[in-house]
C-alpha atoms as a PDB file:
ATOM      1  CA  UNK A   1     114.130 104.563  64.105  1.00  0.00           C
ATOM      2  CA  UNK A   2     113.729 101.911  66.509  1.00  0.00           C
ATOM      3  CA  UNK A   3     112.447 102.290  69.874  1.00  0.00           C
ATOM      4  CA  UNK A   4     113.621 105.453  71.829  1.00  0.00           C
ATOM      5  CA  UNK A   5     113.169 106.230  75.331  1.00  0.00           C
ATOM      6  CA  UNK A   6     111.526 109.376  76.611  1.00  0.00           C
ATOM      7  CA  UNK A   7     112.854 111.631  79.531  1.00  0.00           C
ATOM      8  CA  UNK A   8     110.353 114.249  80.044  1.00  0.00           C
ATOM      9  CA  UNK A   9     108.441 115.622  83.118  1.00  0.00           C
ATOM     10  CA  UNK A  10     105.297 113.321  82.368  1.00  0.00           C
ATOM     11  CA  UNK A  11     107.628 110.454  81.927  1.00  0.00           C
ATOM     12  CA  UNK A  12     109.306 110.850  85.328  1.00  0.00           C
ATOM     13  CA  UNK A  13     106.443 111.124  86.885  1.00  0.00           C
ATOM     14  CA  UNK A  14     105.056 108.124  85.416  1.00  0.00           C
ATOM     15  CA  UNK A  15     108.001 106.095  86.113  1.00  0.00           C
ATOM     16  CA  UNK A  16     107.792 106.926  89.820  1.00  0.00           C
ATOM     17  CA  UNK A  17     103.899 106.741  90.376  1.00  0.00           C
ATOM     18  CA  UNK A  18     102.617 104.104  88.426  1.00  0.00           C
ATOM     19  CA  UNK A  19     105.671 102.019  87.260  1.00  0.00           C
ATOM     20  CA  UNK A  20     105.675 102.602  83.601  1.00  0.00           C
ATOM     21  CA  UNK A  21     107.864 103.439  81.088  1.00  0.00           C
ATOM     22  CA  UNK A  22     107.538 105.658  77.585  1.00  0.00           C
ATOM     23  CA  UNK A  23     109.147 105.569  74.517  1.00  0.00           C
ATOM     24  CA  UNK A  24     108.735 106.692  71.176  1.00  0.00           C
ATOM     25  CA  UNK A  25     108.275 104.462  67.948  1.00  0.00           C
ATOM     26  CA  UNK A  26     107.770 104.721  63.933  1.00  0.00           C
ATOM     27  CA  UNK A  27     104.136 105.264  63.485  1.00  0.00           C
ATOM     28  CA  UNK A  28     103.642 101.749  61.395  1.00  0.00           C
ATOM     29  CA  UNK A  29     104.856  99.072  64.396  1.00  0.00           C
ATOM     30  CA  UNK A  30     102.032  97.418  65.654  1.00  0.00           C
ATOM     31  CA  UNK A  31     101.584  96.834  69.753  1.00  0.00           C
ATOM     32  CA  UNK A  32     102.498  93.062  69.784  1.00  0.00           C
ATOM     33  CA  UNK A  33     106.041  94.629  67.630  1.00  0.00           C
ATOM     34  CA  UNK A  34     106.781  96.786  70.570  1.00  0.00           C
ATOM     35  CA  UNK A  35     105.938  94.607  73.169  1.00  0.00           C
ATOM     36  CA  UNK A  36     108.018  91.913  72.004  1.00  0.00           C
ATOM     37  CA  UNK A  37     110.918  94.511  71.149  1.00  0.00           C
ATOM     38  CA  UNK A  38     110.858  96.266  74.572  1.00  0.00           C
ATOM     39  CA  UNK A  39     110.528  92.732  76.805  1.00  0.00           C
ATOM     40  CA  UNK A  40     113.468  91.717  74.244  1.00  0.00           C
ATOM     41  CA  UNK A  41     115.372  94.658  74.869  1.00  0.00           C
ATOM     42  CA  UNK A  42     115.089  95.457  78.341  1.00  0.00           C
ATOM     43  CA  UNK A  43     114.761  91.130  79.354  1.00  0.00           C
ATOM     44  CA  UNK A  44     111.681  92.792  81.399  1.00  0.00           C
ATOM     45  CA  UNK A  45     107.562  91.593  81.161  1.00  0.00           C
ATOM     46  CA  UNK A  46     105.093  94.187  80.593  1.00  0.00           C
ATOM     47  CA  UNK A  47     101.763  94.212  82.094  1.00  0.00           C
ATOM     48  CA  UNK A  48     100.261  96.730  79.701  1.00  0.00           C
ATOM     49  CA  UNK A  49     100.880  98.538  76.475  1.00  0.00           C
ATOM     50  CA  UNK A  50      99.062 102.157  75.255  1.00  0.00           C
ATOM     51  CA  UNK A  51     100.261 103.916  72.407  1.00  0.00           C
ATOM     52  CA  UNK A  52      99.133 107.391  71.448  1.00  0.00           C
ATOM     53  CA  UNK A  53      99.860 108.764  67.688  1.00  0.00           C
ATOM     54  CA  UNK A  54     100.980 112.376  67.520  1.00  0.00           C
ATOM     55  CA  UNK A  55     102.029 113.897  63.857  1.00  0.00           C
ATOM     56  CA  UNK A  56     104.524 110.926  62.098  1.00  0.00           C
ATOM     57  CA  UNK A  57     105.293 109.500  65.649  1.00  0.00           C
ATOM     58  CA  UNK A  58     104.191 106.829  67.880  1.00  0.00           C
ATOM     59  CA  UNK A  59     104.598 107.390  71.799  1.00  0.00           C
ATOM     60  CA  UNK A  60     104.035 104.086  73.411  1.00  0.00           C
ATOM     61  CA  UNK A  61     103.587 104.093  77.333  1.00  0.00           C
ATOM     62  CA  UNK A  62     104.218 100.554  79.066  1.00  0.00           C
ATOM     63  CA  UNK A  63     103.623  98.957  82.137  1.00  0.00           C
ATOM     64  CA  UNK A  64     105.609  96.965  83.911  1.00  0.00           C
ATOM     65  CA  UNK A  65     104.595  93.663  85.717  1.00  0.00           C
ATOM     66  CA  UNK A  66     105.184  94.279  89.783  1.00  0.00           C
ATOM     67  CA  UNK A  67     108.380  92.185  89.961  1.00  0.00           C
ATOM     68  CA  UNK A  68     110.127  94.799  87.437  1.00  0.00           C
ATOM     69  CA  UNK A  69     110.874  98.129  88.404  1.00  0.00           C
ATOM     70  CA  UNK A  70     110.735 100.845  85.581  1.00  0.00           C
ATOM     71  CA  UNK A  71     113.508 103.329  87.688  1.00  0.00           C
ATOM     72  CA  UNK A  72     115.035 100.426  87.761  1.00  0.00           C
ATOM     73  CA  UNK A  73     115.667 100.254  84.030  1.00  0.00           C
ATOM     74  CA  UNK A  74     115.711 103.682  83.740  1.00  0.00           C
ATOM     75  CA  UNK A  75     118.779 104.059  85.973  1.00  0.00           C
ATOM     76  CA  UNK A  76     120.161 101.240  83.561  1.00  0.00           C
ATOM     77  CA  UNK A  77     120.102 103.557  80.530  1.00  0.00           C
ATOM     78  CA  UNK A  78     121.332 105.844  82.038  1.00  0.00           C
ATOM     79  CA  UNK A  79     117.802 108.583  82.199  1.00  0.00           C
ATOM     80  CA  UNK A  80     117.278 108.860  85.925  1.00  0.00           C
END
């Protein structure tokens, strides 16, 4: 699995209050892995990275710098 973006109630939310976008990840990619894969990805910076492990899975939570809009890319893939 590579990186996959999350479209839940919680993530909604946190795309429209605090500017930040989650996704979930194999359990063994370190944070400097998905930060470089998801600025790579999405050509966007991140101001923050927090990653939470749940059961075999990785759910990763990042914030975007202020000139990058996270409904922006979200609208891009096609989730809002």
């Amino acid at each position: 699995m590579k990186i996959k973006p999350l479209m839940t109630e919680k993530a909604v939310m946190l795309i429209e209050s605090q500017n930040v976008l989650a996704f979930e990840t194999e359990k063994e990619k370190t944070k400097t892995e998905i930060k470089n894969e998801i600025e790579n990805l999405f050509k966007i910076k991140l101001e923050g990275l927090r990653t939470r492990v749940h059961g075999n899975k990785k759910y990763v939570y990042a914030k975007l710098k202020k000139e990058f809009q996270a409904i922006d890319v979200a609208t891009k893939l096609g989730l809002m």
